[in-house]
N, C-alpha and C. Protein backbone atom coordinates (compact mmCIF):
# COMPACT_ATOMS: atom_id res chain seq x y z
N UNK A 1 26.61 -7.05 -8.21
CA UNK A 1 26.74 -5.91 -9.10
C UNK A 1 25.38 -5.60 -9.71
N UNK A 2 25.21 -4.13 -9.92
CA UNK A 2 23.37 -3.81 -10.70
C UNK A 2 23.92 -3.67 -11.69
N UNK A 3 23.19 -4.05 -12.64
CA UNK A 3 23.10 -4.11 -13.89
C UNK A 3 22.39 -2.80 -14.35
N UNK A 4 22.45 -2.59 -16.01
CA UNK A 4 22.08 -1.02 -16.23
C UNK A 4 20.67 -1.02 -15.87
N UNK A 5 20.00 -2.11 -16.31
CA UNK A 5 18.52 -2.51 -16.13
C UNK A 5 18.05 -1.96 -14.93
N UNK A 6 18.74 -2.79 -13.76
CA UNK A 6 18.55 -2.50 -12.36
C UNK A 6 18.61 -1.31 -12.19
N UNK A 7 19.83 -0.22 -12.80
CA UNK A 7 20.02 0.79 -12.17
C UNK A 7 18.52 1.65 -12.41
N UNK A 8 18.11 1.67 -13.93
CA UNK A 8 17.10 2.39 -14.03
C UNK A 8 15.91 1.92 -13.02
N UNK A 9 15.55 1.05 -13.02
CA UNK A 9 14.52 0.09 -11.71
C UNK A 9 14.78 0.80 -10.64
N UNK A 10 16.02 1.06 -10.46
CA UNK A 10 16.70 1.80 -8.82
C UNK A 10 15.88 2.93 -9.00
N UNK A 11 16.36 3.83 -9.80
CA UNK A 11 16.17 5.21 -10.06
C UNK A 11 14.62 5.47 -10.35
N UNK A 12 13.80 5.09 -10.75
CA UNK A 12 12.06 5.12 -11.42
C UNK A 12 11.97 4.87 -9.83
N UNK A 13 12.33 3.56 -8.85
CA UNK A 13 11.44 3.13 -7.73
C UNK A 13 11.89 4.64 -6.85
N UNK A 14 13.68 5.06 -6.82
CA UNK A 14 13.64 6.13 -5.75
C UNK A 14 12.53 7.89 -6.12
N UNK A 15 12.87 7.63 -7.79
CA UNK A 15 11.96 9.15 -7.88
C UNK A 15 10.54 8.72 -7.73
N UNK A 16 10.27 7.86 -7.59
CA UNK A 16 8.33 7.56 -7.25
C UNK A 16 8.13 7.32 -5.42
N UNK A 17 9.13 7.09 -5.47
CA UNK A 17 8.86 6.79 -3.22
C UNK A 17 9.55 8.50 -3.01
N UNK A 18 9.89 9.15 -3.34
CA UNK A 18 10.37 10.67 -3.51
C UNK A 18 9.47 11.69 -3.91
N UNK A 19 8.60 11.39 -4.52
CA UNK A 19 7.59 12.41 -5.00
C UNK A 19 6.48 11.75 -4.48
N UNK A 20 6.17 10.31 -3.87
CA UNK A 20 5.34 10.32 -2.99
C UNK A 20 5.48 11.17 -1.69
N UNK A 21 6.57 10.88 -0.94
CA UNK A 21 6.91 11.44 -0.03
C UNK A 21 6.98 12.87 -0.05
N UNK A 22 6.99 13.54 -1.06
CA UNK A 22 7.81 15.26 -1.19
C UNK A 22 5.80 15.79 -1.38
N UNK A 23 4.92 14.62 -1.90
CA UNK A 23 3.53 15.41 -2.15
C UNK A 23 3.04 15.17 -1.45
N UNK A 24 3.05 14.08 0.00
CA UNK A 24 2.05 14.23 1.45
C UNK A 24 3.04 15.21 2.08
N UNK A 25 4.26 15.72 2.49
CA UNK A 25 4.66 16.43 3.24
C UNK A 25 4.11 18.19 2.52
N UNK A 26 4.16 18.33 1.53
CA UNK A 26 3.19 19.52 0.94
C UNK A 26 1.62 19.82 1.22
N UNK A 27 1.35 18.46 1.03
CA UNK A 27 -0.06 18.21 1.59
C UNK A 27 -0.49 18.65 2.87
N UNK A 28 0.02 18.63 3.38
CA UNK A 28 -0.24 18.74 4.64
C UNK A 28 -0.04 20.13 5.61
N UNK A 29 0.46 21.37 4.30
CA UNK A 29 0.34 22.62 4.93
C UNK A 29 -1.35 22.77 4.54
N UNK A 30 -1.81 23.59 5.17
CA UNK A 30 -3.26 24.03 5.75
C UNK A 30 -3.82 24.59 4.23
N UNK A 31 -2.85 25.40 4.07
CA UNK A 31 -3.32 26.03 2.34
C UNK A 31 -2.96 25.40 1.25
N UNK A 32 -2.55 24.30 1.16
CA UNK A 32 -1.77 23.59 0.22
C UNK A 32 -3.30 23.23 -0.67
N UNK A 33 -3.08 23.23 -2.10
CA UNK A 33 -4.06 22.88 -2.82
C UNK A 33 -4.01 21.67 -2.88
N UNK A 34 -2.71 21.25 -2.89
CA UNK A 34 -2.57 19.14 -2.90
C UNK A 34 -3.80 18.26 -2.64
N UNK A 35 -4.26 19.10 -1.02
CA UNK A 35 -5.11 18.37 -0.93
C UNK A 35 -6.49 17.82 -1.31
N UNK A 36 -6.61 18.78 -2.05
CA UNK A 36 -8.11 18.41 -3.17
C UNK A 36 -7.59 17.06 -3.64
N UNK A 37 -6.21 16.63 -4.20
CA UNK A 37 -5.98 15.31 -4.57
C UNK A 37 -6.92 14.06 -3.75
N UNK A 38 -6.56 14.00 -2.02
CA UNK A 38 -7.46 12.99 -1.66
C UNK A 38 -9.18 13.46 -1.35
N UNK A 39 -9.44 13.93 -2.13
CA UNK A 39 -11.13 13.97 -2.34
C UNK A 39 -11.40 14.41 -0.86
N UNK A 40 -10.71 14.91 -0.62
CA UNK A 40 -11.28 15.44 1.23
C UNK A 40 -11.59 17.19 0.99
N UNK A 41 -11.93 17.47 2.19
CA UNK A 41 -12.73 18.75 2.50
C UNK A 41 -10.95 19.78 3.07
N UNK A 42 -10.61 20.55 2.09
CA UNK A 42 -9.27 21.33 2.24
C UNK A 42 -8.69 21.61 3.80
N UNK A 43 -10.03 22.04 4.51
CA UNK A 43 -9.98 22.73 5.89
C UNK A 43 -10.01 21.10 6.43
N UNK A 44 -10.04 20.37 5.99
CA UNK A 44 -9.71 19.23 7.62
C UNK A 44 -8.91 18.79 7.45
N UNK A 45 -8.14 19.14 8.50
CA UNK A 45 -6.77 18.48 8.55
C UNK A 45 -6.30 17.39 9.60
N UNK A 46 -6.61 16.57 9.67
CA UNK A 46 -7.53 15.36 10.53
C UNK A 46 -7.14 14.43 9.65
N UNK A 47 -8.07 14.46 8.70
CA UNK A 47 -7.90 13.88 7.07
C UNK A 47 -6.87 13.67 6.10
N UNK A 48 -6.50 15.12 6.00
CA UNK A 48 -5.03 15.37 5.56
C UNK A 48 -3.90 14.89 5.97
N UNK A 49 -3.74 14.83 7.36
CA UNK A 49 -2.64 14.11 8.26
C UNK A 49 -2.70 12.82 7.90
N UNK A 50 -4.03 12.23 7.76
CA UNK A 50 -3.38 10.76 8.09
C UNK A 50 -3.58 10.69 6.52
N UNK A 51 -4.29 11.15 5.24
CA UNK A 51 -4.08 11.03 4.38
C UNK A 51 -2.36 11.02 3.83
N UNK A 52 -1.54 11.96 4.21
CA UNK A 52 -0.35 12.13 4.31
C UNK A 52 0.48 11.20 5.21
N UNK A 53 0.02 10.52 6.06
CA UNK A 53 0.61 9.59 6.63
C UNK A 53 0.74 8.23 5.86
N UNK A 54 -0.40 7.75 5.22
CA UNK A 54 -0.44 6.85 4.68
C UNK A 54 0.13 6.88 3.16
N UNK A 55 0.12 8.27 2.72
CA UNK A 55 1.43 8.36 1.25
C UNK A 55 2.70 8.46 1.53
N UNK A 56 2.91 9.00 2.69
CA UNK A 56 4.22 8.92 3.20
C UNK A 56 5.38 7.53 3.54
N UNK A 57 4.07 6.59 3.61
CA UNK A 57 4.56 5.51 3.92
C UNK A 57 4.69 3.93 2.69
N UNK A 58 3.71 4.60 2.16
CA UNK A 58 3.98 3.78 0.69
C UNK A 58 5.25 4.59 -0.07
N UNK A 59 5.41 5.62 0.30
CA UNK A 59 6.75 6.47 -0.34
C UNK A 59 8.08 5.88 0.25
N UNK A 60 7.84 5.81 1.70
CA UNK A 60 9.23 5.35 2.18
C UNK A 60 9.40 4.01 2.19
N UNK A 61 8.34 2.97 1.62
CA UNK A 61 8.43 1.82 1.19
C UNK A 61 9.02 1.78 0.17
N UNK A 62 8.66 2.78 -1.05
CA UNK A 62 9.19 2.34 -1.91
C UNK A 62 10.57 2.58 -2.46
N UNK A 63 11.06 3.55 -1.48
CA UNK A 63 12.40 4.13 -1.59
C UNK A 63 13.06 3.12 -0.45
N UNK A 64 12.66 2.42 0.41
CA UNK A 64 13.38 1.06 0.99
C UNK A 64 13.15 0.23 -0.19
N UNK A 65 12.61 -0.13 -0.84
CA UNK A 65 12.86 -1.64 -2.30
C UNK A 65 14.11 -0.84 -2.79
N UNK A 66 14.24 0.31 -3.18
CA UNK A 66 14.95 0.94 -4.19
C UNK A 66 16.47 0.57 -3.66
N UNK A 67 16.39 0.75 -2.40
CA UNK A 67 17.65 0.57 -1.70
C UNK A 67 18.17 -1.00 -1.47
N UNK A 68 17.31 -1.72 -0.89
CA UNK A 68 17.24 -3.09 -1.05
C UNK A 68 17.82 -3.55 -2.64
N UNK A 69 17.07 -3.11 -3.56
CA UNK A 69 17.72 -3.54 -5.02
C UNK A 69 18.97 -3.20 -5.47
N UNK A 70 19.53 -1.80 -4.69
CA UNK A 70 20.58 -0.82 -5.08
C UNK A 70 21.36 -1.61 -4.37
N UNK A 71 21.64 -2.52 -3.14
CA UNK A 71 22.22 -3.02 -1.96
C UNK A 71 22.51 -4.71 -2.64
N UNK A 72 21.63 -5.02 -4.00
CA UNK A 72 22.29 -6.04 -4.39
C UNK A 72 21.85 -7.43 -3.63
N UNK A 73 20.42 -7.07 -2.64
CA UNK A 73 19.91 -8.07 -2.04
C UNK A 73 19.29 -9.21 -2.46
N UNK A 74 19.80 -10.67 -1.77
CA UNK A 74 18.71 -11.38 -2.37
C UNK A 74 17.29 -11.38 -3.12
N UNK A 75 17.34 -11.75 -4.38
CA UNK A 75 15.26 -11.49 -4.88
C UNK A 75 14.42 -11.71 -3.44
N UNK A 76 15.14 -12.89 -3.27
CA UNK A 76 13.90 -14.14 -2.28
C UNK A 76 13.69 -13.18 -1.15
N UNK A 77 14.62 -12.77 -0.56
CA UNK A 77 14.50 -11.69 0.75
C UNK A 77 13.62 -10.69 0.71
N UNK A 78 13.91 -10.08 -0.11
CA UNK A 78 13.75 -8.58 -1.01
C UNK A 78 11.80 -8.63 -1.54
N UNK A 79 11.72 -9.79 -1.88
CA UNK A 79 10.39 -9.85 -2.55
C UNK A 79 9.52 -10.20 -0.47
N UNK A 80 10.13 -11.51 -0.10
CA UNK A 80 8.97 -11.33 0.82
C UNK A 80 9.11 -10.40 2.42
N UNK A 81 10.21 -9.95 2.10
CA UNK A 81 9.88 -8.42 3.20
C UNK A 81 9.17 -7.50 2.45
N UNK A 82 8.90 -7.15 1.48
CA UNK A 82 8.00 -6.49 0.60
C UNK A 82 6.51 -7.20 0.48
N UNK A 83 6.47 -8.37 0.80
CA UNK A 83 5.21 -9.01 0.71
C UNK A 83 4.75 -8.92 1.98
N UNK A 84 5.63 -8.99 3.06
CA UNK A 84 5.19 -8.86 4.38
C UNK A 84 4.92 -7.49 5.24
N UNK A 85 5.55 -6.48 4.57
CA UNK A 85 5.21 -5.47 4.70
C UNK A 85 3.89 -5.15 4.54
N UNK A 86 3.04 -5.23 3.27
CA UNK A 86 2.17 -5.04 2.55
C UNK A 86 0.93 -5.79 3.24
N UNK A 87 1.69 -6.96 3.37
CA UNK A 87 0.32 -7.33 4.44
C UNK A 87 0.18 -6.83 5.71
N UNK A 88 1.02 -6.17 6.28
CA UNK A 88 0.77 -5.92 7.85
C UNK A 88 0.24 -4.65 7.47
N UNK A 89 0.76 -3.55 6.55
CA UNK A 89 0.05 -2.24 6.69
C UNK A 89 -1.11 -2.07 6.41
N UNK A 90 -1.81 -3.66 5.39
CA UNK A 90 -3.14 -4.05 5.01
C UNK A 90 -3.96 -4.37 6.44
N UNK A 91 -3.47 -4.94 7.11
CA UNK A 91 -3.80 -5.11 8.43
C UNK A 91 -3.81 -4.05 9.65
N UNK A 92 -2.99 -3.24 9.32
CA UNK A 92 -3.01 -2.03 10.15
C UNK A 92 -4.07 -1.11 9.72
N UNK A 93 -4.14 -0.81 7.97
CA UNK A 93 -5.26 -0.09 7.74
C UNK A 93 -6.13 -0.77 8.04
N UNK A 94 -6.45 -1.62 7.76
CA UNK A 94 -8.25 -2.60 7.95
C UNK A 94 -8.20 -2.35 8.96
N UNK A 95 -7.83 -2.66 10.19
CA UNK A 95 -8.01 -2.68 11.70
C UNK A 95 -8.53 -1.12 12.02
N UNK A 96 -7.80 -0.16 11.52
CA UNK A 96 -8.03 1.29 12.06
C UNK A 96 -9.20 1.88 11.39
N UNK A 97 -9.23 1.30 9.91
CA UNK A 97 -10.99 1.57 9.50
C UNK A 97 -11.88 0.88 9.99
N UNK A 98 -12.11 -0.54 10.15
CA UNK A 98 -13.00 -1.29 10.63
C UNK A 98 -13.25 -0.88 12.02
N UNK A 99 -12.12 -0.87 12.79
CA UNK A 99 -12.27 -1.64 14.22
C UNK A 99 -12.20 -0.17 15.15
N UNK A 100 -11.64 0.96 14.16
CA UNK A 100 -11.18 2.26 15.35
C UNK A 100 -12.11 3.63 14.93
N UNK A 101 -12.75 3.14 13.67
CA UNK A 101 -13.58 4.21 12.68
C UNK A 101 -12.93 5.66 12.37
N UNK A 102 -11.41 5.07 12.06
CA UNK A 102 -10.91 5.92 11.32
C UNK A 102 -11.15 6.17 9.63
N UNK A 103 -12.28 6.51 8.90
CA UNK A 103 -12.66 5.98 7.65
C UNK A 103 -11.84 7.54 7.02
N UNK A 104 -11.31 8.58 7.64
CA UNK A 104 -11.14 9.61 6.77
C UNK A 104 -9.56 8.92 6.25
N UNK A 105 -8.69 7.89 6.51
CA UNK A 105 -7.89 7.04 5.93
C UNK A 105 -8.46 6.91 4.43
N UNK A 106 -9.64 5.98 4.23
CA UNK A 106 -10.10 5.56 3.16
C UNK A 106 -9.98 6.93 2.12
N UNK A 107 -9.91 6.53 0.69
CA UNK A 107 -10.04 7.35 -0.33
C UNK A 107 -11.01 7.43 -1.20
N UNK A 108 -12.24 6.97 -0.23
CA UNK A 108 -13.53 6.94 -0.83
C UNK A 108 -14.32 8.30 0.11
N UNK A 109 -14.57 9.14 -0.39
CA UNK A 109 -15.23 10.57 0.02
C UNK A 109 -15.90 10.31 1.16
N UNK A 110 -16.35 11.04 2.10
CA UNK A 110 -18.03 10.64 2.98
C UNK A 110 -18.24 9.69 2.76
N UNK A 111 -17.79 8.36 3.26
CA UNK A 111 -18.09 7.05 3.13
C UNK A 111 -19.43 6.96 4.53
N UNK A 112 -19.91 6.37 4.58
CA UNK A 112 -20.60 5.96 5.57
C UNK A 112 -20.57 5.04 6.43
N UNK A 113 -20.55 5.34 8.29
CA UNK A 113 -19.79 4.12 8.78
C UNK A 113 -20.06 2.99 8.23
N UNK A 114 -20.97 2.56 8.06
CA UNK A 114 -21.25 1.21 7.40
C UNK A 114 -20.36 0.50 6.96
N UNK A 115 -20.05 1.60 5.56
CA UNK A 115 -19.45 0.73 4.01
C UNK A 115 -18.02 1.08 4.76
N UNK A 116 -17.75 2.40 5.49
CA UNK A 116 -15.89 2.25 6.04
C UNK A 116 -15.58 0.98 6.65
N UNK A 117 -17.12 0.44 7.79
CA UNK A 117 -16.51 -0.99 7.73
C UNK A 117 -16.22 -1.83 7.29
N UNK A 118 -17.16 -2.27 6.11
CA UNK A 118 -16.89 -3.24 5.60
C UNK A 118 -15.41 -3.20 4.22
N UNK A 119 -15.31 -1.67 3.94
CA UNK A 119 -14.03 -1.29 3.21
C UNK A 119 -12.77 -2.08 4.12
N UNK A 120 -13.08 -1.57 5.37
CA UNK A 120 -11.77 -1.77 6.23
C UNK A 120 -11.81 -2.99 6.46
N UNK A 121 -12.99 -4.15 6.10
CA UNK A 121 -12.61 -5.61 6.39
C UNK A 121 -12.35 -6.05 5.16
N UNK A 122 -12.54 -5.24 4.15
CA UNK A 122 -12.03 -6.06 2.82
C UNK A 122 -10.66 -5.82 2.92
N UNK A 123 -10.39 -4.65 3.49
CA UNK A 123 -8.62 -4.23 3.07
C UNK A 123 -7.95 -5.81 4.43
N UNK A 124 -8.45 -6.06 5.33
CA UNK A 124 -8.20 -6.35 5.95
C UNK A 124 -7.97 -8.19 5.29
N UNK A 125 -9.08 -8.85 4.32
CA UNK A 125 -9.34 -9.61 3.60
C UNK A 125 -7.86 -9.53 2.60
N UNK A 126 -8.16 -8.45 2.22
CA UNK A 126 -6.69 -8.30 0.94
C UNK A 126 -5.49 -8.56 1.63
N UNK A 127 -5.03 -8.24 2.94
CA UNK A 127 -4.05 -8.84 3.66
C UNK A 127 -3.60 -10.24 4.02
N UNK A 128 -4.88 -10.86 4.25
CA UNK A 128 -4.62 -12.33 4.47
C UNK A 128 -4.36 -12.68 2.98
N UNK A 129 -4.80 -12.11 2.38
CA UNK A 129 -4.77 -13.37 0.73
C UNK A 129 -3.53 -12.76 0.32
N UNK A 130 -2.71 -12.09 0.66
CA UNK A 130 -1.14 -11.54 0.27
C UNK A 130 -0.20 -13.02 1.36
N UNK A 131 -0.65 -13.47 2.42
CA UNK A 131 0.06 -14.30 3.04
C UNK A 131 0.59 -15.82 2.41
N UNK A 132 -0.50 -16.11 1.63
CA UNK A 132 0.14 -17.57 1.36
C UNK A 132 0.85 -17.66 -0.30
N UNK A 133 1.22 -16.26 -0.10
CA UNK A 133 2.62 -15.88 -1.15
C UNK A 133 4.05 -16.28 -0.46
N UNK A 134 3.70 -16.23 0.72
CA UNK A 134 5.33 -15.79 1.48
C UNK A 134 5.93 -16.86 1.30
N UNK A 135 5.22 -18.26 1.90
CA UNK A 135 5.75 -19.28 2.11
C UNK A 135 6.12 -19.60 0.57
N UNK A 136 5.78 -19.80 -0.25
CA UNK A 136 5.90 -20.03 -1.90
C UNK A 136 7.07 -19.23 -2.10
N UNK A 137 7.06 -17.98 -1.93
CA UNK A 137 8.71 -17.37 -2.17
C UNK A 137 9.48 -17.19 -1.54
N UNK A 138 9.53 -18.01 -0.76
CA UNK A 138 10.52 -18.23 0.61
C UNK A 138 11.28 -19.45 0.23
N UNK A 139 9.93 -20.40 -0.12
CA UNK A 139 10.74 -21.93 -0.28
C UNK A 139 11.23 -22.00 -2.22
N UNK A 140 10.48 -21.00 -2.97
CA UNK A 140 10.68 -21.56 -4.32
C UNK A 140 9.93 -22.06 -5.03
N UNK A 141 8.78 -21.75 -4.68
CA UNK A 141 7.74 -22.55 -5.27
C UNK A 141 7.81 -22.13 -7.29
N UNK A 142 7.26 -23.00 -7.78
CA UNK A 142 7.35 -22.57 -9.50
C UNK A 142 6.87 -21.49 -9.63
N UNK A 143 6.96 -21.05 -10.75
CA UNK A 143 6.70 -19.83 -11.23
C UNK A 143 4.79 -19.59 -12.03
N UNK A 144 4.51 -20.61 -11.67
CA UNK A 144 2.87 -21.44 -12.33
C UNK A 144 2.41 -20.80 -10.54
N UNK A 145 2.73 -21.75 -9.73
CA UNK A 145 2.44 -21.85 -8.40
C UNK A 145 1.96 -20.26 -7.90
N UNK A 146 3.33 -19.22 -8.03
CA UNK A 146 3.57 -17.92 -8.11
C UNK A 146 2.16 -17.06 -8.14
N UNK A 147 2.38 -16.95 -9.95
CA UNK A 147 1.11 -16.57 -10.21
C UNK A 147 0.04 -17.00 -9.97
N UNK A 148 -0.78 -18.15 -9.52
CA UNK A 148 -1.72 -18.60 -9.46
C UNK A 148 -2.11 -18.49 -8.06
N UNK A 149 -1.02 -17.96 -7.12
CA UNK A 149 -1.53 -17.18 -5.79
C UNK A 149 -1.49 -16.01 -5.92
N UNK A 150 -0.82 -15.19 -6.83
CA UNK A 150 -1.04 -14.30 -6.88
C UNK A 150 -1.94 -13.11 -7.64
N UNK A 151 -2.51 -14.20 -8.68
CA UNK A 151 -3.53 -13.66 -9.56
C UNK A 151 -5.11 -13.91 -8.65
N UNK A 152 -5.24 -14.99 -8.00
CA UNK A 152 -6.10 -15.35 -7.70
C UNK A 152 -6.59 -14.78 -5.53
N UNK A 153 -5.31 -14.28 -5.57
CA UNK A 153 -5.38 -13.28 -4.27
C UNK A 153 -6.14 -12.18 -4.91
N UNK A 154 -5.66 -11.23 -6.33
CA UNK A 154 -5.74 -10.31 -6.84
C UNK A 154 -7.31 -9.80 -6.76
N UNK A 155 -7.65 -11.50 -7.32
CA UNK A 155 -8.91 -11.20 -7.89
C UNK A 155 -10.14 -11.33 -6.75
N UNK A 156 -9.30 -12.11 -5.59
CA UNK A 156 -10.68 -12.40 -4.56
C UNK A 156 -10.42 -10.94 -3.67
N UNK A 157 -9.32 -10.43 -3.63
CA UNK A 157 -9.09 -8.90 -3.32
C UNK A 157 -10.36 -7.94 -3.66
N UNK A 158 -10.19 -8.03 -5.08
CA UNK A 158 -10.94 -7.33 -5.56
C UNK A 158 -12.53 -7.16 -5.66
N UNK A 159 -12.75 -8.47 -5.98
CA UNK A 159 -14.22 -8.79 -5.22
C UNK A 159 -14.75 -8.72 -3.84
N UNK A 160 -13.57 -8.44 -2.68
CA UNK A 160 -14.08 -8.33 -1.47
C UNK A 160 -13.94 -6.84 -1.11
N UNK A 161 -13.34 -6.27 -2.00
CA UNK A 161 -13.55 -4.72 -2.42
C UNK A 161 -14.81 -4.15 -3.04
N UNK A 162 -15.18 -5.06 -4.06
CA UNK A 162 -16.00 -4.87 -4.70
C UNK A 162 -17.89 -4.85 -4.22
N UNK A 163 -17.52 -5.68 -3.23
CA UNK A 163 -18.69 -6.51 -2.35
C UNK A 163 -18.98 -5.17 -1.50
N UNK A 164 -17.91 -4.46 -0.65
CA UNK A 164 -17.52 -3.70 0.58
C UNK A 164 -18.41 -2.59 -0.24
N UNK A 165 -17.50 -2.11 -1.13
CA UNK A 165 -18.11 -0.54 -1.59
C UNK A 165 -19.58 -0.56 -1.98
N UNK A 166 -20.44 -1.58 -2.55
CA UNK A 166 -21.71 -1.72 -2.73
C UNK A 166 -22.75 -1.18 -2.12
């Protein structure tokens, strides 16, 4: 049974994976002003597409948790198909910036191949350090354990972000 708590949790996660989704499919008409949002050039729509591809898909992620929670699913399940998700699309983006020089993905303007690579190996970095969450909330690990992979993924994330964009 959801609780009232849950229900609102339901409802905030479906109207935010809903208005993700409802603002890349807008995005993505030719005249749409939306797209000034991802710092791209209006007329390329190259950019726009996969800019819209990639909101589209954190949208329909997040309207799958919403449903998952609404469905009354295990936490344990629920948290690491959500963790595993996150790392593979981390891995899918890194791979397609790094490895395919798709950088108009990235939401950093005219990046330069360079730094798109090394962006796309940090995102790619931020993926692996999301992995040795799974096993911890799979088996139960404490709630000390938890955070302390997950603060400390956060932060080497961020520094290999930080390193990339330099």
């Amino acid at each position: 049974m959801v609780s009232p708590d849950e229900t609102v949790a339901v409802a905030l996660l479906a109207l935010t994976g809903g208005a993700l989704v409802a603002f890349a499919l807008a995005s993505r008409k030719s005249d749409s002003g939306l797209r000034r949002a991802y710092r791209i050039d209006p007329a390329d729509d190259a950019a726009a597409r996969s800019n819209a591809a990639v909101v589209t898909a954190v949208g329909v992620g997040t309207l799958l948790l919403a449903g998952a929670v609404a469905a009354d699913l295990p936490e344990r399940l629920v948290g690491l198909a959500a963790l595993l998700a996150a790392a593979g699309c981390c891995f899918v983006l890194g791979w397609l910036v790094r490895y395919r020089g798709r950088s108009e993905l990235l939401t950093v303007p005219n990046a330069s191949p360079e730094t798109a690579r090394r962006l796309g190996g940090a995102v790619l970095i931020c993926g692996a350090l999301l992995l040795p969450l799974a096993p911890a909330l799979w088996f139960g690990a404490s709630d000390a354990v938890v955070v302390l992979l997950a603060l400390g993924g956060s932060f080497l994330g961020l520094v290999a972000v930080a390193v990339a964009a330099r």
